[in-house]
PDB file of N, CA and C in Angstrom:
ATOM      1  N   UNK A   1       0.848  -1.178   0.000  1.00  0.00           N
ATOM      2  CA  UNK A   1       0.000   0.000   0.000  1.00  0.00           C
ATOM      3  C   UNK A   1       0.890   1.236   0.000  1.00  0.00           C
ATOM      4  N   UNK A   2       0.598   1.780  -0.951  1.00  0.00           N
ATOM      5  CA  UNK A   2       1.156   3.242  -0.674  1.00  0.00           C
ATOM      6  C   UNK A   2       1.301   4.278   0.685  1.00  0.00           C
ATOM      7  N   UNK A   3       2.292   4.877   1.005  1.00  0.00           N
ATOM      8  CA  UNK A   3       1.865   5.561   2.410  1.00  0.00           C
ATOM      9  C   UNK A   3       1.314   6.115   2.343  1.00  0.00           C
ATOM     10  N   UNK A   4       0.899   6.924   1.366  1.00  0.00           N
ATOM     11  CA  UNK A   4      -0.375   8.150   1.682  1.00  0.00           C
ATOM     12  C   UNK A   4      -1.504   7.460   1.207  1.00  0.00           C
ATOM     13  N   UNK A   5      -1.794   6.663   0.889  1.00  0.00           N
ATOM     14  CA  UNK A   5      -3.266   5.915   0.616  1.00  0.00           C
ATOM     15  C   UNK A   5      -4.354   6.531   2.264  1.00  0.00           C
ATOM     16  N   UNK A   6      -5.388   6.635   1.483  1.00  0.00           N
ATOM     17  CA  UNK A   6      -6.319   6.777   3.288  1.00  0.00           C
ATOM     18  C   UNK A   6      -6.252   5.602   4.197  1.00  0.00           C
ATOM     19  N   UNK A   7      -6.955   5.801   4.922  1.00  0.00           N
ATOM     20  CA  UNK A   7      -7.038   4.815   5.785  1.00  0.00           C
ATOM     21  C   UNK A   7      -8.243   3.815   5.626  1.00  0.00           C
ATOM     22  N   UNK A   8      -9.156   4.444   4.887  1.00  0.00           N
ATOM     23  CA  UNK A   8     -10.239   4.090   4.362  1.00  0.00           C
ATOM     24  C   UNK A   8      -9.753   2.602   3.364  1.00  0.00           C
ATOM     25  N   UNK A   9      -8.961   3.043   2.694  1.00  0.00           N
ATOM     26  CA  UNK A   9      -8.557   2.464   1.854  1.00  0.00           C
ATOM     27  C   UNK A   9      -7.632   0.903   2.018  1.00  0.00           C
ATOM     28  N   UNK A  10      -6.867   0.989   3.398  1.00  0.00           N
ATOM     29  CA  UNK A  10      -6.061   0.381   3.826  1.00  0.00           C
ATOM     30  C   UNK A  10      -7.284  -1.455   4.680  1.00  0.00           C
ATOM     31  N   UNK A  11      -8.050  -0.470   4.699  1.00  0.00           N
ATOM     32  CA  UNK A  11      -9.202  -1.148   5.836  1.00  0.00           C
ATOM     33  C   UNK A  11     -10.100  -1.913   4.423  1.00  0.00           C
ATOM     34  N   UNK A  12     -10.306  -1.138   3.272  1.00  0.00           N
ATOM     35  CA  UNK A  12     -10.873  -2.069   2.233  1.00  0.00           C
ATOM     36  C   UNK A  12      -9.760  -3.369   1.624  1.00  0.00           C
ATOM     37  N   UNK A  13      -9.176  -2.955   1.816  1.00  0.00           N
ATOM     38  CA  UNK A  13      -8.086  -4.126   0.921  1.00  0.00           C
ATOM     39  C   UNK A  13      -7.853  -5.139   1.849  1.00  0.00           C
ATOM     40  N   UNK A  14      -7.725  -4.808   3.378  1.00  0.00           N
ATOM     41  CA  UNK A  14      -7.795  -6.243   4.766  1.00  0.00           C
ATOM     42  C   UNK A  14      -9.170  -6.783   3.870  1.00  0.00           C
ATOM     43  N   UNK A  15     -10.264  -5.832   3.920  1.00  0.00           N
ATOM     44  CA  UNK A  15     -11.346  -6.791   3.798  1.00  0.00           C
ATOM     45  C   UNK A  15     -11.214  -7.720   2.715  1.00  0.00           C
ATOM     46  N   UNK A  16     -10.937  -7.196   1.713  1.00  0.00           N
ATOM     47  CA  UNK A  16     -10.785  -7.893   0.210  1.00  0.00           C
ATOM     48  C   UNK A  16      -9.702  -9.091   0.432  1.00  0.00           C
ATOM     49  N   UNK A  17      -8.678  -9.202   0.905  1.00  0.00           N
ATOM     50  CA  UNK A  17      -7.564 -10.072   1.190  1.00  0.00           C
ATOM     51  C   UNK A  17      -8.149 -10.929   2.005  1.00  0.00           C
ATOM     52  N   UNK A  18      -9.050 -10.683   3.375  1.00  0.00           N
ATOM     53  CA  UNK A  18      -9.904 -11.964   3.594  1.00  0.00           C
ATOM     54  C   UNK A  18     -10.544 -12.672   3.122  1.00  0.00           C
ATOM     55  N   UNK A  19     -11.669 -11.925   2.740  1.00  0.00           N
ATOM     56  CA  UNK A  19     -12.686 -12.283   1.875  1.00  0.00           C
ATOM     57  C   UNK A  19     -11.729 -13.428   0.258  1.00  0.00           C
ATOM     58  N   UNK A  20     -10.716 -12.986   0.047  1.00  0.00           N
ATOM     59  CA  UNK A  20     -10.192 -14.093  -0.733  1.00  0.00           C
ATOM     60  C   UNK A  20      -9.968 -15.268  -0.265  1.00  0.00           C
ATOM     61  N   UNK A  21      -8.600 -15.082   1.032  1.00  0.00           N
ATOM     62  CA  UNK A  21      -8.851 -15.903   1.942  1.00  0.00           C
ATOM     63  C   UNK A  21      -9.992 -17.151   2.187  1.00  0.00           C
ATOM     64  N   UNK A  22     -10.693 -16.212   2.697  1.00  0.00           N
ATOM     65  CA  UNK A  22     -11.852 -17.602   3.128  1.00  0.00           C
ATOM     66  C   UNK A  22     -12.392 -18.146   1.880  1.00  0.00           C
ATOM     67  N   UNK A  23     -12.485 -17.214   0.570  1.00  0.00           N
ATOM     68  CA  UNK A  23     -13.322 -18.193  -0.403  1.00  0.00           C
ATOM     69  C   UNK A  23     -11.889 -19.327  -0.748  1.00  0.00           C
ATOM     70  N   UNK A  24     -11.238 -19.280  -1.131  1.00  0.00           N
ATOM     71  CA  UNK A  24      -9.910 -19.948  -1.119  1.00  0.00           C
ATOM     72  C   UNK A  24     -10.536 -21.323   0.130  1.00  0.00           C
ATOM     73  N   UNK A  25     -10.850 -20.718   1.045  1.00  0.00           N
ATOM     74  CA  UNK A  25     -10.730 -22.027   2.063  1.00  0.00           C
ATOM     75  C   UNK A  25     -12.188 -22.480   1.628  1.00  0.00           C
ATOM     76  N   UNK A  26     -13.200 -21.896   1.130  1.00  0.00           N
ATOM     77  CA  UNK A  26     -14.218 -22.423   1.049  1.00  0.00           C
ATOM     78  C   UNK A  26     -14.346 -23.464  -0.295  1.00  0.00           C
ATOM     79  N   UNK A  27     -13.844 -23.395  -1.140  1.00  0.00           N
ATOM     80  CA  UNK A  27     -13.455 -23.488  -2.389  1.00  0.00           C
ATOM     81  C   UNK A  27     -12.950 -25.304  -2.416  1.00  0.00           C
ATOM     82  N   UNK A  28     -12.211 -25.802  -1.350  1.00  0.00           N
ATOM     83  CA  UNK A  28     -11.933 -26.984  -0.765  1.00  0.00           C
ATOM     84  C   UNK A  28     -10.418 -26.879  -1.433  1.00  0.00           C
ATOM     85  N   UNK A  29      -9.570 -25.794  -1.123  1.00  0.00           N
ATOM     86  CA  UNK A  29      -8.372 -25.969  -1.287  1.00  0.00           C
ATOM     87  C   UNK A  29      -7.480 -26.560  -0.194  1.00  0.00           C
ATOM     88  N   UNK A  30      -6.949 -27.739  -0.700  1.00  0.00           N
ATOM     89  CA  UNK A  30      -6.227 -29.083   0.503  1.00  0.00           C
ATOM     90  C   UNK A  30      -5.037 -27.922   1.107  1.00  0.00           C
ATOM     91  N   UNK A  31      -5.265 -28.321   2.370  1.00  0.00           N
ATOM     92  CA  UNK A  31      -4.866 -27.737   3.613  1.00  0.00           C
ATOM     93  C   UNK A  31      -3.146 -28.020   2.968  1.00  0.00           C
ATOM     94  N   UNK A  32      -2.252 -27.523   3.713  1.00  0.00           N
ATOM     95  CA  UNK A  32      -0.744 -28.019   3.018  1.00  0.00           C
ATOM     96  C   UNK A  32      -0.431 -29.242   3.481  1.00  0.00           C
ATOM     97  N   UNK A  33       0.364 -29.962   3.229  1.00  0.00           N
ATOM     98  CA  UNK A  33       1.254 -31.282   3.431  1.00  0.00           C
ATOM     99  C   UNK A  33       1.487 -30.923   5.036  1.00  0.00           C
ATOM    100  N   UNK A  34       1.469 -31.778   5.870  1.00  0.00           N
ATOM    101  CA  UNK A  34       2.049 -32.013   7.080  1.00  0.00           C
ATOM    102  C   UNK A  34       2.634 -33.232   7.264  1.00  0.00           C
ATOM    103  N   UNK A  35       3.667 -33.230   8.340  1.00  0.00           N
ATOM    104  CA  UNK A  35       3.815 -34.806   8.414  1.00  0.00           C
ATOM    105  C   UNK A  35       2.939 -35.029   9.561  1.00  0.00           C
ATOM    106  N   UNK A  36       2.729 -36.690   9.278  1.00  0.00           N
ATOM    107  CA  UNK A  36       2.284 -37.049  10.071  1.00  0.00           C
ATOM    108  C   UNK A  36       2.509 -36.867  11.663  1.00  0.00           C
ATOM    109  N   UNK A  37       1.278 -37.116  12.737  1.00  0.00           N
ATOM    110  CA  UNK A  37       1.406 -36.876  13.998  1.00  0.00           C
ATOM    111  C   UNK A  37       3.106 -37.619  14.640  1.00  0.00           C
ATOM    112  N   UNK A  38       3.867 -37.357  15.328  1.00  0.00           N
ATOM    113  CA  UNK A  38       4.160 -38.290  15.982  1.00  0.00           C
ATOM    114  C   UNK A  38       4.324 -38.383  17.268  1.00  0.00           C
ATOM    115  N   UNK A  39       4.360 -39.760  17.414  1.00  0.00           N
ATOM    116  CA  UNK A  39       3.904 -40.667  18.985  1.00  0.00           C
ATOM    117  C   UNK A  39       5.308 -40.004  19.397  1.00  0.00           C
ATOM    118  N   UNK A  40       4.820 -39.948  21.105  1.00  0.00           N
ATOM    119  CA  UNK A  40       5.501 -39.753  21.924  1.00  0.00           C
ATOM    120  C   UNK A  40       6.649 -40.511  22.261  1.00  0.00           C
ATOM    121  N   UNK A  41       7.936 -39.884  22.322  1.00  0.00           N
ATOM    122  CA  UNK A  41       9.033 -41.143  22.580  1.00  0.00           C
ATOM    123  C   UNK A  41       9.151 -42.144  23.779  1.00  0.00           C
ATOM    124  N   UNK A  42       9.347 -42.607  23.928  1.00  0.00           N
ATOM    125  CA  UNK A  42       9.334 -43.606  25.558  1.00  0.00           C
ATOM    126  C   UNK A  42      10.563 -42.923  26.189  1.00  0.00           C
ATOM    127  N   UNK A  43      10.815 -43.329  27.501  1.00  0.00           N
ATOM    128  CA  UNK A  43      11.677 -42.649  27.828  1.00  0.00           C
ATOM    129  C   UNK A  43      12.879 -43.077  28.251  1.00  0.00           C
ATOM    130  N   UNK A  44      13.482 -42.674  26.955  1.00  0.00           N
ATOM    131  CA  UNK A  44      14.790 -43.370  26.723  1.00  0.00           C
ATOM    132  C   UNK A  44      15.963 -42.280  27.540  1.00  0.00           C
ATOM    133  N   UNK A  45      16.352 -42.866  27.825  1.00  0.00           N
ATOM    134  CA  UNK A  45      17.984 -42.301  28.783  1.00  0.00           C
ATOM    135  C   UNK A  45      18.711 -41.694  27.395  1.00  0.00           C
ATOM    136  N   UNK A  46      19.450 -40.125  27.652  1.00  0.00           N
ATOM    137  CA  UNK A  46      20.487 -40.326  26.842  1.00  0.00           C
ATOM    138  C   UNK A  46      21.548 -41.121  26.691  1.00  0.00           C
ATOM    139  N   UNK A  47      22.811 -41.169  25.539  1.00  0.00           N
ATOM    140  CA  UNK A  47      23.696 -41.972  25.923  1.00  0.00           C
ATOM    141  C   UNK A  47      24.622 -41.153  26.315  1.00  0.00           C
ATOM    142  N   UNK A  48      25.662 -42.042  27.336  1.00  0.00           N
ATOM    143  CA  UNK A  48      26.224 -41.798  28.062  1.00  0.00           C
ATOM    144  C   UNK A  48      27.680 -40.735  27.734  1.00  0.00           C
ATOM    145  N   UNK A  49      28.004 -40.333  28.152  1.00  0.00           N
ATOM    146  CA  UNK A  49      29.418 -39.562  28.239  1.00  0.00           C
ATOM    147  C   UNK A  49      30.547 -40.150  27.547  1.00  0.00           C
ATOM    148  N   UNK A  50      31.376 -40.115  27.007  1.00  0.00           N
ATOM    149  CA  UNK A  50      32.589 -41.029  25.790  1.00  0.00           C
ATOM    150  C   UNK A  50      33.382 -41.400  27.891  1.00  0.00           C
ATOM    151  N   UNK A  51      33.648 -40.376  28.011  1.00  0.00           N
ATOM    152  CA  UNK A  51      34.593 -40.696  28.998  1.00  0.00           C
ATOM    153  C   UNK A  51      34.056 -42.235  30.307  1.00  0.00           C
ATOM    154  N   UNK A  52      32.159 -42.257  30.213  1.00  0.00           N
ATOM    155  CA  UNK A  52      31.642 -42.615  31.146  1.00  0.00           C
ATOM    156  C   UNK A  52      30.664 -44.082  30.659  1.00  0.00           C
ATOM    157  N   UNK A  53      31.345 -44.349  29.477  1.00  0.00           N
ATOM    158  CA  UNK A  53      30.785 -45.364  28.710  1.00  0.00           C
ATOM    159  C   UNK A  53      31.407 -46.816  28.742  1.00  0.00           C
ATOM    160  N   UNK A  54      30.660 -47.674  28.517  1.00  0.00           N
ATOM    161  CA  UNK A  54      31.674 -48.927  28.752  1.00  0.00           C
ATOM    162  C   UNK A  54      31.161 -49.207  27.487  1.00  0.00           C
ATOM    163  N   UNK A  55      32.501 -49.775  26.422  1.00  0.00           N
ATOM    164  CA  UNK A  55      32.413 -50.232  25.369  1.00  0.00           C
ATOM    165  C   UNK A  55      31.639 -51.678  24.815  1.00  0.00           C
ATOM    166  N   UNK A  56      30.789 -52.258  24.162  1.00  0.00           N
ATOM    167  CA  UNK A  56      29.859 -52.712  23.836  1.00  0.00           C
ATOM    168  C   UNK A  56      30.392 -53.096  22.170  1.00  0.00           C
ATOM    169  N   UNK A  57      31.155 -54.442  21.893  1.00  0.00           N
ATOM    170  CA  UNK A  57      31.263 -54.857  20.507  1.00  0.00           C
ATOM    171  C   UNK A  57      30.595 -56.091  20.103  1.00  0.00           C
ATOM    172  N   UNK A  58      30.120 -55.943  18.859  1.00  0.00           N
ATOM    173  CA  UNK A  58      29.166 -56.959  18.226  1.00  0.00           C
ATOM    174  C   UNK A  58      29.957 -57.494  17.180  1.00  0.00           C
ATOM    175  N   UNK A  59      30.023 -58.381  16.749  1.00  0.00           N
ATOM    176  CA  UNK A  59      30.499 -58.838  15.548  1.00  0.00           C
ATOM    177  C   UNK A  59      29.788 -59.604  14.848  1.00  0.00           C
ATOM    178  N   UNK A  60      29.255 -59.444  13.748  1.00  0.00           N
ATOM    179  CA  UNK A  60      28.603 -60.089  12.846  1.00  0.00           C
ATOM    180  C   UNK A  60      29.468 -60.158  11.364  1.00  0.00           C
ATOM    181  N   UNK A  61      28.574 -60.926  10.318  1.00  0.00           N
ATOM    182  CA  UNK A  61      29.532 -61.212   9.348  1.00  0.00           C
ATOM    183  C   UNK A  61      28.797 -60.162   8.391  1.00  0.00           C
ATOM    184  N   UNK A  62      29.618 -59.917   7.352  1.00  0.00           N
ATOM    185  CA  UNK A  62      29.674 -58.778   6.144  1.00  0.00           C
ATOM    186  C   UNK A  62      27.842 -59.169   5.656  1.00  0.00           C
ATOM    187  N   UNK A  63      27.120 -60.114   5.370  1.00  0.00           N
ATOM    188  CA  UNK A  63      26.305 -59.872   4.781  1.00  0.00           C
ATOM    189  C   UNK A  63      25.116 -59.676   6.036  1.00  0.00           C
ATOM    190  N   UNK A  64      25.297 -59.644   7.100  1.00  0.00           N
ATOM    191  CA  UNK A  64      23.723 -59.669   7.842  1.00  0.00           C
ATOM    192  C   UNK A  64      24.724 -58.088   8.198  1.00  0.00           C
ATOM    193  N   UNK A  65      26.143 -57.465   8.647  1.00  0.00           N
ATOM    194  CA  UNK A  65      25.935 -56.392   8.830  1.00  0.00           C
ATOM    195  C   UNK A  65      25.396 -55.419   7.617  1.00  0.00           C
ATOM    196  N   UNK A  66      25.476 -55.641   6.390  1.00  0.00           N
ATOM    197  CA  UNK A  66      24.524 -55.126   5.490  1.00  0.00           C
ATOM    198  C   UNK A  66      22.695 -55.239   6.080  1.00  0.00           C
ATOM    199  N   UNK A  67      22.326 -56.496   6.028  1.00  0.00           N
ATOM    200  CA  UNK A  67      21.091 -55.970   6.279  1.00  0.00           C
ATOM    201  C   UNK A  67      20.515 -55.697   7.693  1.00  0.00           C
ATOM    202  N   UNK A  68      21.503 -55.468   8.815  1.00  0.00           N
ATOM    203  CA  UNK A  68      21.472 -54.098   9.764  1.00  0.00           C
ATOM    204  C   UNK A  68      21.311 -53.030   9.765  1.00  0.00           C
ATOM    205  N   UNK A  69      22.168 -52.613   8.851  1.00  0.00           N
ATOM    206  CA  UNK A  69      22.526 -51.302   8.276  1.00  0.00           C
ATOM    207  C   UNK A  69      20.833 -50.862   7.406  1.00  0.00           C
ATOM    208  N   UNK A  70      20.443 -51.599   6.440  1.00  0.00           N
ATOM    209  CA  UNK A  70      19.244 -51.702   5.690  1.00  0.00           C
ATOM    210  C   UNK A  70      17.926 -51.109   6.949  1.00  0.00           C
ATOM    211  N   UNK A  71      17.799 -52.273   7.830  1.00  0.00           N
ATOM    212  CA  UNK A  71      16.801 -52.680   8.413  1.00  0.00           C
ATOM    213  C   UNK A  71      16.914 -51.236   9.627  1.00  0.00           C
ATOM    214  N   UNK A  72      18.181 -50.132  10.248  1.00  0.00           N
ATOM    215  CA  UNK A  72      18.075 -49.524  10.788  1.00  0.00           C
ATOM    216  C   UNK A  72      17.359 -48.113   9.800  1.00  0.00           C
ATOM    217  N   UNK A  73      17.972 -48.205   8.835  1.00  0.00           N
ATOM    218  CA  UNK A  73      17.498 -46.914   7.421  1.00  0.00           C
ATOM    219  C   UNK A  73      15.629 -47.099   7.662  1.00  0.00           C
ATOM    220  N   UNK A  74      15.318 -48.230   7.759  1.00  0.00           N
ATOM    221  CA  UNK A  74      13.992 -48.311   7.645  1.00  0.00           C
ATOM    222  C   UNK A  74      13.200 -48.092   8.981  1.00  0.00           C
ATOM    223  N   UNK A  75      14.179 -48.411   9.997  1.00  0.00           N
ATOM    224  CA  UNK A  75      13.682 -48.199  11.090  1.00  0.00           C
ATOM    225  C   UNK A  75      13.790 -46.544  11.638  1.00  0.00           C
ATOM    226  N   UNK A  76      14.533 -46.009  11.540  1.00  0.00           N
ATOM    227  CA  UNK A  76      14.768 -44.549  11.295  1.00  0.00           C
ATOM    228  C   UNK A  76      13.441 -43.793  10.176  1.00  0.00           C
ATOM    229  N   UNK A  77      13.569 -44.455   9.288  1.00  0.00           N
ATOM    230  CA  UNK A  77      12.361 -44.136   8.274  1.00  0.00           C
ATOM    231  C   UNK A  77      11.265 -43.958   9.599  1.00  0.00           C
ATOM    232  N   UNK A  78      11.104 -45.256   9.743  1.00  0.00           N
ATOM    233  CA  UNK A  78       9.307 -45.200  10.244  1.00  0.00           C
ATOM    234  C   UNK A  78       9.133 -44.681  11.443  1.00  0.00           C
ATOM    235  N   UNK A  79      10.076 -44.180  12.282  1.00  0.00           N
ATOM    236  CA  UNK A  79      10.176 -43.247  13.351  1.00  0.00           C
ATOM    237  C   UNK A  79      10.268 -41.650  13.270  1.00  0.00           C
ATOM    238  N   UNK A  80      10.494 -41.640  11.605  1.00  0.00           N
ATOM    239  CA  UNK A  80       9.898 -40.294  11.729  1.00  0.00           C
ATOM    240  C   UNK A  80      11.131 -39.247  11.840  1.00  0.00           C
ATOM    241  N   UNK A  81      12.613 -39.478  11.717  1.00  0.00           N
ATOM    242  CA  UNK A  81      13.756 -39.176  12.515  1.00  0.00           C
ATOM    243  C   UNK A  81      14.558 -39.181  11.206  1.00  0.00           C
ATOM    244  N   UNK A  82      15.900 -38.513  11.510  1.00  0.00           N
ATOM    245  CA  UNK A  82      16.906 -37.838  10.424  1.00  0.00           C
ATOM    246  C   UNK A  82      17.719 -38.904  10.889  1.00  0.00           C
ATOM    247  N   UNK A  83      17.847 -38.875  12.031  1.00  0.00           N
ATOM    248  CA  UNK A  83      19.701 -39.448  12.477  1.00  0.00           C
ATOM    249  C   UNK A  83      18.990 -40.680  13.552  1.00  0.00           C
ATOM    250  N   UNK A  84      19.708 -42.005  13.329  1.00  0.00           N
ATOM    251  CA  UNK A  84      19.430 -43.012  14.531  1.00  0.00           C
ATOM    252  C   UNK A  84      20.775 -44.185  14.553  1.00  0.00           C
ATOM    253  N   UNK A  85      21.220 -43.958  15.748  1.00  0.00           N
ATOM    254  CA  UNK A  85      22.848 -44.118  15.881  1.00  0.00           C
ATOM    255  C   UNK A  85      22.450 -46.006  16.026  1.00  0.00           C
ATOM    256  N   UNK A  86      23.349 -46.722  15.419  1.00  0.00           N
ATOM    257  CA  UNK A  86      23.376 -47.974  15.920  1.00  0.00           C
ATOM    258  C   UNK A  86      23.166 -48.300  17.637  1.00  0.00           C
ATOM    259  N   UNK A  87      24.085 -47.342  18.353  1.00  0.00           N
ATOM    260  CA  UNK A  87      24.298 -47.574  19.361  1.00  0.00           C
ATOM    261  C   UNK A  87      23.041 -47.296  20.351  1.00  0.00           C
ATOM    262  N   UNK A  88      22.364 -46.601  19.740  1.00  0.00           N
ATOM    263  CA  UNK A  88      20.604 -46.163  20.293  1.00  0.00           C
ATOM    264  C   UNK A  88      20.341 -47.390  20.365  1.00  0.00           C
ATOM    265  N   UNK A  89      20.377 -47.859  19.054  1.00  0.00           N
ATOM    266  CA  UNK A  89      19.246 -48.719  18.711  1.00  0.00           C
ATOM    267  C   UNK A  89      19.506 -49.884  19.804  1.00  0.00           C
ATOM    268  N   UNK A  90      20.488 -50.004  19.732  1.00  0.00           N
ATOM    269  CA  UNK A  90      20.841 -51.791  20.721  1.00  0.00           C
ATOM    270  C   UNK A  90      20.727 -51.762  22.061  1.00  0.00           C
ATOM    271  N   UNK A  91      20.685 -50.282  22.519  1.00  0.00           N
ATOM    272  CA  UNK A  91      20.237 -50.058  23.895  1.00  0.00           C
ATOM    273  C   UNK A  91      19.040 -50.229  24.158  1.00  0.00           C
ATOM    274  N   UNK A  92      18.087 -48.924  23.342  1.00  0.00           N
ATOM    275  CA  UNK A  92      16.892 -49.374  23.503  1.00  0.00           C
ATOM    276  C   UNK A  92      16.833 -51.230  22.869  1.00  0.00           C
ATOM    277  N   UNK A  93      17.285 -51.759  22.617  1.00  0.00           N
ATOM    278  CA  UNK A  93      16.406 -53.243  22.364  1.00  0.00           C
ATOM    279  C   UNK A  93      17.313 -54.201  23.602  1.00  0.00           C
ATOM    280  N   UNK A  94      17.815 -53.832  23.831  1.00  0.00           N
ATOM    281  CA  UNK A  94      18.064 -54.518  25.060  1.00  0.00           C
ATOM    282  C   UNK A  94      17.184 -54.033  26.721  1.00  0.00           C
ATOM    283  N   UNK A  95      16.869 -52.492  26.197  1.00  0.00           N
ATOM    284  CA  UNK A  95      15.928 -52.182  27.585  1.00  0.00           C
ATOM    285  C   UNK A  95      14.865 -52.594  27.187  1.00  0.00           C
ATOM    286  N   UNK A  96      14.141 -52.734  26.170  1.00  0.00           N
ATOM    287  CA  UNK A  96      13.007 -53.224  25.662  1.00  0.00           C
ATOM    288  C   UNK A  96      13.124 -55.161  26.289  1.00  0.00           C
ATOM    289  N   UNK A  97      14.038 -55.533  26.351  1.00  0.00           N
ATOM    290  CA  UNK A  97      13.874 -57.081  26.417  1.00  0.00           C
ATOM    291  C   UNK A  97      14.363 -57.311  28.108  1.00  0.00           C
ATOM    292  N   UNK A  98      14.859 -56.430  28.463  1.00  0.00           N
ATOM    293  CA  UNK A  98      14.576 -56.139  29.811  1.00  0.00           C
ATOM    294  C   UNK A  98      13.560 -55.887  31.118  1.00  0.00           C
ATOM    295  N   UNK A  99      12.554 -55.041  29.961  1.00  0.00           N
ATOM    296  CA  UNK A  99      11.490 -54.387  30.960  1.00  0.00           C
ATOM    297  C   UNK A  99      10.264 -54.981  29.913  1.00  0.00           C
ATOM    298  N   UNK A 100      10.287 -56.173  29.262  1.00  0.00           N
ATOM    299  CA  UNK A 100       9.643 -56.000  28.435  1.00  0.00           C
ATOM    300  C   UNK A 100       8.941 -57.666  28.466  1.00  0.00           C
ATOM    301  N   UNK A 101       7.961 -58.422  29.232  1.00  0.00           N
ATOM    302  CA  UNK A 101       8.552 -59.993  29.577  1.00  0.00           C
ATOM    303  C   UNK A 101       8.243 -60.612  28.552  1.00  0.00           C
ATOM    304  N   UNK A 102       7.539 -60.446  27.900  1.00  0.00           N
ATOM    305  CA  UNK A 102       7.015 -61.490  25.997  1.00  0.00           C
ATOM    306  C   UNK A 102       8.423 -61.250  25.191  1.00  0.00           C
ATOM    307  N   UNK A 103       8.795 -59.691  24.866  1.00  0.00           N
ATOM    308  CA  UNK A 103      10.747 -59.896  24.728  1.00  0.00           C
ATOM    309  C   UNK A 103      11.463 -60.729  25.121  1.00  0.00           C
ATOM    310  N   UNK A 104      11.811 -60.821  25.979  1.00  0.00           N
ATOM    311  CA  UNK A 104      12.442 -61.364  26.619  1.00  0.00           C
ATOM    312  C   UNK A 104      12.000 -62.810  27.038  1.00  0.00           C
ATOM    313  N   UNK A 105      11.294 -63.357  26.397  1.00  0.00           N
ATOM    314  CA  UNK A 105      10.698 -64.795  26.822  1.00  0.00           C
ATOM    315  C   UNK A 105      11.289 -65.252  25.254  1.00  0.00           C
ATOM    316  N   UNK A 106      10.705 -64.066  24.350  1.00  0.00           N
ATOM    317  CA  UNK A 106      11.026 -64.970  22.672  1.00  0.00           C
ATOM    318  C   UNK A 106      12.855 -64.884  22.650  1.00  0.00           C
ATOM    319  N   UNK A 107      13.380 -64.000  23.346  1.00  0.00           N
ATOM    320  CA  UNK A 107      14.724 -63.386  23.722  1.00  0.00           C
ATOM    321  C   UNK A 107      15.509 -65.446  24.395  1.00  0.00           C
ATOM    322  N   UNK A 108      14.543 -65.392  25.302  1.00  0.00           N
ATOM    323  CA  UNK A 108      15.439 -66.845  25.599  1.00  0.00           C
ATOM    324  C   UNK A 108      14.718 -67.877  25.170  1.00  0.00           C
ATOM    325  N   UNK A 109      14.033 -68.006  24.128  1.00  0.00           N
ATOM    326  CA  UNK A 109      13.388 -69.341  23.467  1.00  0.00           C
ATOM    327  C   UNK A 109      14.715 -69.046  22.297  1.00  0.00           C
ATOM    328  N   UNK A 110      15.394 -68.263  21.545  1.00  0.00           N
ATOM    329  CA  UNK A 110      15.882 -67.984  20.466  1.00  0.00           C
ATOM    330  C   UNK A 110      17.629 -68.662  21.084  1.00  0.00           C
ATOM    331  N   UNK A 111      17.830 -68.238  22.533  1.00  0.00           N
ATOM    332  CA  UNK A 111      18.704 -68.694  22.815  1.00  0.00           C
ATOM    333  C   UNK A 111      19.010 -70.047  23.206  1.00  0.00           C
ATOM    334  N   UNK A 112      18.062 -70.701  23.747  1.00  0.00           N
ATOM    335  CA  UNK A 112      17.695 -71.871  23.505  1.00  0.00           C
ATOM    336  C   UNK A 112      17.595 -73.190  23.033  1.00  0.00           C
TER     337      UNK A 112
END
């Protein structure tokens, strides 16, 4: 708007800019893209301090650590999340089979 426009004038064009507005919404123009809701995290502990950590090694062979690697991309996918550290992951699934007794029952039928 121009600065010297009236004021009169300033107050017709709000109206007109609504009035588009709502026909726009009336019109059934799709609301924008959102992502989906997401669920609340459980409550996971951060991890620990480098200095205050006790080291934790797995060894598996070249083709199942491929589909680790796969199966975390997807699991990261469906959580909704940018970044999900291996080392998350094996914590939470070990507190999960901990506090968890059907886990941890299929946990020692597998060992078994």
């Amino acid at each position: 708007m121009h600065p010297t426009a009236p004021a009169d004038t300033a107050a017709a064009l709000h109206r007109t800019a609504r009035a588009l507005m709502e026909t726009a919404l009336d019109l059934g123009t799709p609301p924008p893209a959102t992502p989906p809701p997401r669920r609340p995290r459980s409550p996971r502990r951060p991890a620990p301090a480098a200095d205050q950590a006790v080291a934790l090694t797995v060894r598996v062979d070249p083709d199942e650590a491929t589909a680790i690697d796969l199966w975390l991309l997807g699991l990261r996918d469906d959580a909704h999340r940018t970044r999900l550290d291996k080392a998350e992951a094996i914590r939470e699934l070990l507190r999960l089979a901990r506090e968890h007794e059907p886990t941890r029952r299929a946990l020692l039928k597998r060992l078994t």
